[in-house]
PDB file of N, CA and C in Angstrom:
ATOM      1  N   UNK A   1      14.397 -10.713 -12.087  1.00  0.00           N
ATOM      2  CA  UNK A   1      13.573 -10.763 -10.897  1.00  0.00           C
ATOM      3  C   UNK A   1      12.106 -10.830 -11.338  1.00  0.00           C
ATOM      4  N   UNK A   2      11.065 -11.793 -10.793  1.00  0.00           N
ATOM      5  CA  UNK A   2       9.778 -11.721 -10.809  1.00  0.00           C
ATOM      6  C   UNK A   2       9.411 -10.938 -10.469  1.00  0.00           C
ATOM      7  N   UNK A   3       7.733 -10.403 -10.938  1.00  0.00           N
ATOM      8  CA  UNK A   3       7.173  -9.658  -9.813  1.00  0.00           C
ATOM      9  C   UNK A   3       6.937  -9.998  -8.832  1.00  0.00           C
ATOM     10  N   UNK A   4       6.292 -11.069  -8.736  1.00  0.00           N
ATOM     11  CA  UNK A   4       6.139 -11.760  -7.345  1.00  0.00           C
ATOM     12  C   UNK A   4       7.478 -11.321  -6.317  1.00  0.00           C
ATOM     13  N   UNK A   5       8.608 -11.949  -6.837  1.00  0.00           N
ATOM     14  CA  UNK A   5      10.104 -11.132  -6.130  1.00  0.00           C
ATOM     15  C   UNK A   5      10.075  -9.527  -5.633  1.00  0.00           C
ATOM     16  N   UNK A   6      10.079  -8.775  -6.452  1.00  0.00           N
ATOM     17  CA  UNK A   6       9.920  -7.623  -6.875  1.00  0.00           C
ATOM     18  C   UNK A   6       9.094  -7.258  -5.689  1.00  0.00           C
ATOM     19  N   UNK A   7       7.231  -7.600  -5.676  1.00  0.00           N
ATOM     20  CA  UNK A   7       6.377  -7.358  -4.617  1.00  0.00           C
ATOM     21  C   UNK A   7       6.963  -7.502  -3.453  1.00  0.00           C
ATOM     22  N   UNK A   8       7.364  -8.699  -3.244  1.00  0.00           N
ATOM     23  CA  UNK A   8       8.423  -8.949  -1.466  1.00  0.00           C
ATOM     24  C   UNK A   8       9.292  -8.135  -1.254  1.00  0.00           C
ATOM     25  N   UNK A   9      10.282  -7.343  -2.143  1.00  0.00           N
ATOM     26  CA  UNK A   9      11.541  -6.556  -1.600  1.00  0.00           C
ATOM     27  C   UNK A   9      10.784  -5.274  -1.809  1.00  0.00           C
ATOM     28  N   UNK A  10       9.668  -4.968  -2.165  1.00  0.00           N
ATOM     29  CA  UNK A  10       9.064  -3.793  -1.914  1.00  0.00           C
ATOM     30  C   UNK A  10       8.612  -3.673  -0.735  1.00  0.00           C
ATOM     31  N   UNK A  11       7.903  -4.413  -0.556  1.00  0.00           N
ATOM     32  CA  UNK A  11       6.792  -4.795   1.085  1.00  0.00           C
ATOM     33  C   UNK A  11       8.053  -4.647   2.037  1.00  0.00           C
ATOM     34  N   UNK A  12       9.499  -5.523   1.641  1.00  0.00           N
ATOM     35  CA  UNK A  12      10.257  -5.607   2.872  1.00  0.00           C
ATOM     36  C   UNK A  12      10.710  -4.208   3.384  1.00  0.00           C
ATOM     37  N   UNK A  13      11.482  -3.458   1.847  1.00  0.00           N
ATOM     38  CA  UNK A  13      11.523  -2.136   2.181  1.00  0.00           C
ATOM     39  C   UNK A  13      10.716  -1.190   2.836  1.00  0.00           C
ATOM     40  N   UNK A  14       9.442  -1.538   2.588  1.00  0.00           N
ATOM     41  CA  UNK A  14       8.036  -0.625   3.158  1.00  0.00           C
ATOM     42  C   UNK A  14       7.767  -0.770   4.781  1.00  0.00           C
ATOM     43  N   UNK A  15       8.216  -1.790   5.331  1.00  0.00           N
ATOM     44  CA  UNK A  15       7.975  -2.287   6.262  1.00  0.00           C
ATOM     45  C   UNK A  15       8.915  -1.975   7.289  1.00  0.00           C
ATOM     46  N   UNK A  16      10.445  -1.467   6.596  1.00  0.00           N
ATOM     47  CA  UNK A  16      11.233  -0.437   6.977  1.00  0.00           C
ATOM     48  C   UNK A  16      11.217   0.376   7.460  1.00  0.00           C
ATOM     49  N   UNK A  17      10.400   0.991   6.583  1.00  0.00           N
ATOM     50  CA  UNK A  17      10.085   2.716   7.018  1.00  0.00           C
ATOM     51  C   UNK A  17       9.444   2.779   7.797  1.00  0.00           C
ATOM     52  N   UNK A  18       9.812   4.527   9.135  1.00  0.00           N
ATOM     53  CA  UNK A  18       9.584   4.930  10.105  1.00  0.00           C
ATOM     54  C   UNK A  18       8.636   6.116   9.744  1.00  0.00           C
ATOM     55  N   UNK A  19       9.095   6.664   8.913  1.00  0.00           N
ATOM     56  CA  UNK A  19       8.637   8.325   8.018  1.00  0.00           C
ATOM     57  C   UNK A  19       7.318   8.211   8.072  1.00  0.00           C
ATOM     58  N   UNK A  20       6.365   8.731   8.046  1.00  0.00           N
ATOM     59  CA  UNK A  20       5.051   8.997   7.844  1.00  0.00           C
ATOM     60  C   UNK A  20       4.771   9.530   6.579  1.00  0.00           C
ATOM     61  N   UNK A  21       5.638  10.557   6.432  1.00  0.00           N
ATOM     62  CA  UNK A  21       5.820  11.815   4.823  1.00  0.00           C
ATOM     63  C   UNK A  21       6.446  10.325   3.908  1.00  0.00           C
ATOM     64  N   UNK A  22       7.505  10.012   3.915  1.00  0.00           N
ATOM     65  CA  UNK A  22       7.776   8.531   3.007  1.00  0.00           C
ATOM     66  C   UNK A  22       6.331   7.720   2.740  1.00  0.00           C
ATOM     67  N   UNK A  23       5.939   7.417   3.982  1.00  0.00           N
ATOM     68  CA  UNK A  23       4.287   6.461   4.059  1.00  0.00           C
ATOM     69  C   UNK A  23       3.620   7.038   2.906  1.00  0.00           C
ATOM     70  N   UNK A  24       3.240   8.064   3.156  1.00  0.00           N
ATOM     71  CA  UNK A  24       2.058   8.519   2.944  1.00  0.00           C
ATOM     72  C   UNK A  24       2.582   9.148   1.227  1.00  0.00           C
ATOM     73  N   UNK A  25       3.103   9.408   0.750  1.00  0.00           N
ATOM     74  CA  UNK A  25       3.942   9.295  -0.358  1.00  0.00           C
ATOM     75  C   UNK A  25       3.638   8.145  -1.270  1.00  0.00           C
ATOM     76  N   UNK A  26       4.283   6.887  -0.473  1.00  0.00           N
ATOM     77  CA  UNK A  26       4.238   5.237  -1.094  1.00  0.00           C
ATOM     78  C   UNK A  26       2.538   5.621  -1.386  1.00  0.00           C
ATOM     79  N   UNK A  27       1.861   5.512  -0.785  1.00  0.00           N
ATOM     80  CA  UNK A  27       0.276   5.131  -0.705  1.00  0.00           C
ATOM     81  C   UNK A  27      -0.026   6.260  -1.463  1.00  0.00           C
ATOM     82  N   UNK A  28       0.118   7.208  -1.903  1.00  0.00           N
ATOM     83  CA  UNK A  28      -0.130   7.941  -2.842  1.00  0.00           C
ATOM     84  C   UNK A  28      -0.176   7.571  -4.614  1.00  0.00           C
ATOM     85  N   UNK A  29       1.248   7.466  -4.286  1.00  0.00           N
ATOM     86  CA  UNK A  29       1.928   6.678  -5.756  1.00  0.00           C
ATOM     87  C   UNK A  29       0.640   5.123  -5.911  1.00  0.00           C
ATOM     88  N   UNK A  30       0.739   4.532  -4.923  1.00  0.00           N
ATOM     89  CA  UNK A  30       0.303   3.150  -5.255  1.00  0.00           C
ATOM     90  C   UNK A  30      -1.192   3.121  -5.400  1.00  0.00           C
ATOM     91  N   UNK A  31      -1.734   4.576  -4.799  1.00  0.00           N
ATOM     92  CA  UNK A  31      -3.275   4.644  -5.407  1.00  0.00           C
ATOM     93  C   UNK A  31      -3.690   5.274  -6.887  1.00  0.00           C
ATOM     94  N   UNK A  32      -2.665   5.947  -6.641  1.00  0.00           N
ATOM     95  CA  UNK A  32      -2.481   6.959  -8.297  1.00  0.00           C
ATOM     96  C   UNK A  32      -2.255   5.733  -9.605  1.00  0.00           C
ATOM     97  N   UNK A  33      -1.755   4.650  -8.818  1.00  0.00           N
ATOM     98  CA  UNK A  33      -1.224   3.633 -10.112  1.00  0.00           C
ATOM     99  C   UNK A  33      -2.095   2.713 -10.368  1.00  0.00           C
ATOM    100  N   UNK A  34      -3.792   2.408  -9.178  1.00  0.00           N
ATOM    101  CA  UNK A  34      -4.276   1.491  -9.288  1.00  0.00           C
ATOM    102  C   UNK A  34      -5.642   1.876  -9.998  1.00  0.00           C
ATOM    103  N   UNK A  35      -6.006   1.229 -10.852  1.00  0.00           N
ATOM    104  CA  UNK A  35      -6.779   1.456 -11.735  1.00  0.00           C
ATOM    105  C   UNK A  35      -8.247   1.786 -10.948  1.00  0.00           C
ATOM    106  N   UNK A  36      -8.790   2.698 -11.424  1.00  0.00           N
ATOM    107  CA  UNK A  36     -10.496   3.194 -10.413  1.00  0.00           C
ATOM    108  C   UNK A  36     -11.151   3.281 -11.671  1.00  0.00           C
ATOM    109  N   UNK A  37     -12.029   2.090 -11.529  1.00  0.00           N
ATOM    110  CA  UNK A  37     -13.346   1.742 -12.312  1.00  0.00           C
ATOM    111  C   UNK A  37     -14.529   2.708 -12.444  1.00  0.00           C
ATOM    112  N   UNK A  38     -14.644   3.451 -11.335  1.00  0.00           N
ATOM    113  CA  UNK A  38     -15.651   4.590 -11.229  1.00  0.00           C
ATOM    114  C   UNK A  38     -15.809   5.640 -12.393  1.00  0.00           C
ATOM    115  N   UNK A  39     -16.515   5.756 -13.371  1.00  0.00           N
ATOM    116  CA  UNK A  39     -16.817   6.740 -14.010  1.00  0.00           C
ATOM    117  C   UNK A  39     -17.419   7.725 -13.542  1.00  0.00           C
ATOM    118  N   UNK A  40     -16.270   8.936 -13.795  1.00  0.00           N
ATOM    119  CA  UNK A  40     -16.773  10.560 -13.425  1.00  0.00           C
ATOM    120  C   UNK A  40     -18.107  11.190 -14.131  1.00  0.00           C
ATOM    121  N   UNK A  41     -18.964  10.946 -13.616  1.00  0.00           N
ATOM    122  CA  UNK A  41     -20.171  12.035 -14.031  1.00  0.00           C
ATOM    123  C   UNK A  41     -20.262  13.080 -13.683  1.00  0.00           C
ATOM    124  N   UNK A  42     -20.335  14.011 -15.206  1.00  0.00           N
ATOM    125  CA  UNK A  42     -20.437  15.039 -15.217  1.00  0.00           C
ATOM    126  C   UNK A  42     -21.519  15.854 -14.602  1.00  0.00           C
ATOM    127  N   UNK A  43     -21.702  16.751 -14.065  1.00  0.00           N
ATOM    128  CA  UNK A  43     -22.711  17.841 -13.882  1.00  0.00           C
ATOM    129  C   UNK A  43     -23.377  18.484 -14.824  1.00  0.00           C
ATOM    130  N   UNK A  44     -24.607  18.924 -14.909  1.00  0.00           N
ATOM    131  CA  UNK A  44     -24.885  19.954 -15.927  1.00  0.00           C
ATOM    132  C   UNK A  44     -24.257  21.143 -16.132  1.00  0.00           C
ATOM    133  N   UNK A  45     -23.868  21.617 -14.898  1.00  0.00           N
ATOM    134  CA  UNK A  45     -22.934  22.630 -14.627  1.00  0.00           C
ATOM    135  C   UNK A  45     -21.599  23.039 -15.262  1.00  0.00           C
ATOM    136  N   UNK A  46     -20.853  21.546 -15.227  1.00  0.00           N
ATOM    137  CA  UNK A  46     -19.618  20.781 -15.839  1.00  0.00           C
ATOM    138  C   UNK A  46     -19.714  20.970 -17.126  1.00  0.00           C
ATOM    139  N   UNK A  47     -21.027  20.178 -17.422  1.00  0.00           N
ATOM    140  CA  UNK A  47     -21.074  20.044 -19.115  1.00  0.00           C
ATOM    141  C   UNK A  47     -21.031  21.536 -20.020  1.00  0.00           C
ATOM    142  N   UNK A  48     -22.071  22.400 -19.365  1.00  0.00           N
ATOM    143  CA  UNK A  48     -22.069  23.632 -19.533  1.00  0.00           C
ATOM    144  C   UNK A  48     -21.145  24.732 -19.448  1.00  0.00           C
ATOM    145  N   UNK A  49     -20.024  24.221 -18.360  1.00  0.00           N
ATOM    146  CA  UNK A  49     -19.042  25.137 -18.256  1.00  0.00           C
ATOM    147  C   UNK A  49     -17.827  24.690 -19.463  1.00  0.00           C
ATOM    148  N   UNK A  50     -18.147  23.484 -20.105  1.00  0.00           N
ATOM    149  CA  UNK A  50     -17.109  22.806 -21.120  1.00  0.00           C
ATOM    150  C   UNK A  50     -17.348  23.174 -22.366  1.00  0.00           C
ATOM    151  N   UNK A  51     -18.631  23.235 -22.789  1.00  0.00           N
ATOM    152  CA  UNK A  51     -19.233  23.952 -23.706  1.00  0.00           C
ATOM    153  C   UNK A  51     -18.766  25.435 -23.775  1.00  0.00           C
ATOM    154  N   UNK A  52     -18.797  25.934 -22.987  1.00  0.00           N
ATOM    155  CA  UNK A  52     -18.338  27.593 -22.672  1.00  0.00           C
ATOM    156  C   UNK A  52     -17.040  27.734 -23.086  1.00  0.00           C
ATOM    157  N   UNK A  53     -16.289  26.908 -22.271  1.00  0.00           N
ATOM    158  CA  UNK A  53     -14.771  26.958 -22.826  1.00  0.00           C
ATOM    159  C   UNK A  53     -14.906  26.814 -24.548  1.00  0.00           C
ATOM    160  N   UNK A  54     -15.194  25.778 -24.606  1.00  0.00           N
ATOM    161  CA  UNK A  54     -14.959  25.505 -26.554  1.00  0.00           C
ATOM    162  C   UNK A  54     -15.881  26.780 -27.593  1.00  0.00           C
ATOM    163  N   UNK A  55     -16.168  27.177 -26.941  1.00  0.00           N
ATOM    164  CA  UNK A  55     -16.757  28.439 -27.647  1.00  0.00           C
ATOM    165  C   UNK A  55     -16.003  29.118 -27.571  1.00  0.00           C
ATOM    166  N   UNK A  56     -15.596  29.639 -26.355  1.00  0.00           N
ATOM    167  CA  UNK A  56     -14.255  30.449 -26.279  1.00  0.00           C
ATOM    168  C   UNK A  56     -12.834  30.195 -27.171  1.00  0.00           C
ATOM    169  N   UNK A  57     -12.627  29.147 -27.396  1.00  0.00           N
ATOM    170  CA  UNK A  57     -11.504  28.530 -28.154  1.00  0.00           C
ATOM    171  C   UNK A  57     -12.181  28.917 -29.561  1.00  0.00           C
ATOM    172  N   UNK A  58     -13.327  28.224 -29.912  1.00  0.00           N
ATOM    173  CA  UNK A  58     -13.457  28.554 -31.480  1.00  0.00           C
ATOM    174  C   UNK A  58     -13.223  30.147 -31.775  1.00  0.00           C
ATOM    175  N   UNK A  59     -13.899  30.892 -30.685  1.00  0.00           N
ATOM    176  CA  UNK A  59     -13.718  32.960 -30.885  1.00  0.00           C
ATOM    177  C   UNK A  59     -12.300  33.269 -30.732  1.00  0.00           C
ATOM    178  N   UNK A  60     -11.509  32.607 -30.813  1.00  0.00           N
ATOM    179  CA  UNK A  60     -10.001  32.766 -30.098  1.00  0.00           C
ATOM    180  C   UNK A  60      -9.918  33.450 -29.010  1.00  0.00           C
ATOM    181  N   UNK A  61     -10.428  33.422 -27.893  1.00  0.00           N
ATOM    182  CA  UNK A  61     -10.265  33.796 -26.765  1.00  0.00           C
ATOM    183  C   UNK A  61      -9.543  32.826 -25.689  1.00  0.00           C
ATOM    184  N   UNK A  62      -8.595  32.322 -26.239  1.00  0.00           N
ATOM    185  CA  UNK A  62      -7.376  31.580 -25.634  1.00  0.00           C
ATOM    186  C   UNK A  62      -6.567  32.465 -25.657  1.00  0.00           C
ATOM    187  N   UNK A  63      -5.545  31.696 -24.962  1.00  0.00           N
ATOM    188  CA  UNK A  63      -3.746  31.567 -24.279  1.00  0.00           C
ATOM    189  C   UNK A  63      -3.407  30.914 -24.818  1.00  0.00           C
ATOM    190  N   UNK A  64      -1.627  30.812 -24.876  1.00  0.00           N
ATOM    191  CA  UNK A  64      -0.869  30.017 -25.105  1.00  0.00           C
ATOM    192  C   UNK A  64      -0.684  29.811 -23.394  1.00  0.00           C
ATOM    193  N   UNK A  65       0.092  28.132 -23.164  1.00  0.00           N
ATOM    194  CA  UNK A  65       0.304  28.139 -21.692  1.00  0.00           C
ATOM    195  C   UNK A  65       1.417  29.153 -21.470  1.00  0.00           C
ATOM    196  N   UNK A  66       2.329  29.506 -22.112  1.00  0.00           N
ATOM    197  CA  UNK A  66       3.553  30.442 -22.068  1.00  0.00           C
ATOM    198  C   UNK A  66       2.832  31.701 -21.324  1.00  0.00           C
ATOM    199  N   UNK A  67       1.524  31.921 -21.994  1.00  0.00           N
ATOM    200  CA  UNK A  67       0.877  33.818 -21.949  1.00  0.00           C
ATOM    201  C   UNK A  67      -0.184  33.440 -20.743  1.00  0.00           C
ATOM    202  N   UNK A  68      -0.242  32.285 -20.411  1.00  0.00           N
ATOM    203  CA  UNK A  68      -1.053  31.918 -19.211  1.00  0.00           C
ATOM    204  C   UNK A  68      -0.471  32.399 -17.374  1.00  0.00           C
ATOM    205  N   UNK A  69       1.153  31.506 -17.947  1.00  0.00           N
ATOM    206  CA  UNK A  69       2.178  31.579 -16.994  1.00  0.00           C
ATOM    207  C   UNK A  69       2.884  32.833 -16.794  1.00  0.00           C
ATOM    208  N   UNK A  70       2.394  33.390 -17.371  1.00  0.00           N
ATOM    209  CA  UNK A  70       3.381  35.096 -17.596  1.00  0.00           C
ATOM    210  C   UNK A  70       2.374  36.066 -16.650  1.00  0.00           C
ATOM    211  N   UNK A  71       0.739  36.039 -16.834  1.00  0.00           N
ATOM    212  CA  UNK A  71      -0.472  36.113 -16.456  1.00  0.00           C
ATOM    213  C   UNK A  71      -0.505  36.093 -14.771  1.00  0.00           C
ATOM    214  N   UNK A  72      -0.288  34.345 -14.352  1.00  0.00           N
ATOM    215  CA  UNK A  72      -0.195  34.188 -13.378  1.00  0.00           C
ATOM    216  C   UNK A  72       0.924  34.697 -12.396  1.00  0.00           C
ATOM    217  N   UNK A  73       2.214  34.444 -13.452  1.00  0.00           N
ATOM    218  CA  UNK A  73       3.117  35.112 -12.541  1.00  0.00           C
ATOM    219  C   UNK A  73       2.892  36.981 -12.034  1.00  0.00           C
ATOM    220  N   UNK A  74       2.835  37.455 -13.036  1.00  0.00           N
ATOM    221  CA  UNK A  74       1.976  38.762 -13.242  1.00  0.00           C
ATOM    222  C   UNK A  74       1.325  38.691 -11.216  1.00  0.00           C
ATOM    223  N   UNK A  75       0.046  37.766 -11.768  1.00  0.00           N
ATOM    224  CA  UNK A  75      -0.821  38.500 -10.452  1.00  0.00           C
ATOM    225  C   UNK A  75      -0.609  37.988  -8.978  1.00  0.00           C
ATOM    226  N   UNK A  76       0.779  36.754  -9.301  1.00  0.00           N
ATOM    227  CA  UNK A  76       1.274  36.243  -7.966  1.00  0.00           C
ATOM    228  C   UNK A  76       2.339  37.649  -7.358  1.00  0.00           C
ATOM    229  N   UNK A  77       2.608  38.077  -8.428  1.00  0.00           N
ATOM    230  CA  UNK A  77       3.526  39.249  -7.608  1.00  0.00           C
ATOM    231  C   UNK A  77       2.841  40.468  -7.718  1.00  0.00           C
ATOM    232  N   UNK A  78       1.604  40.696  -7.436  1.00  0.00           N
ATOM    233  CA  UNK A  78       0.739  41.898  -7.097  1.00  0.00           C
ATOM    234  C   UNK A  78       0.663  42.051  -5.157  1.00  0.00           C
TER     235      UNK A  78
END
């Protein structure tokens, strides 16, 4: 199957749907997949708060994600 093919039995399927939650789903996926040219500029704020972190990492003042999730679960059941 072409894409070109492919594009039509998508659209036909899409054109199907009644769902809104399905809709809005599709258009999710299909924005998440389309490439955005916009470069994120940082803040000074940003930059500064990134800096902070990597300092923290060089002092070993990290987590593992394991001791992160243990953490969170921890203060979700407070």
């Amino acid at each position: 199957m072409t894409t070109k093919e492919l594009r039509n039995k998508v659209i036909r399927k899409i054109n199907q749907v009644d769902d809104e939650e399905i809709l809005n789903e599709i258009y999710r996926l299909l924005e998440d997949s389309i490439e955005d040219d916009d470069i994120f500029q940082l803040t000074e704020n940003h930059v500064m708060a990134i800096e902070e972190a990597k300092k923290q990492i060089d002092q070993g003042e990290s987590m593992t994600n394991e001791q992160a999730n243990l953490e969170i679960g921890e203060w979700l059941n407070r």
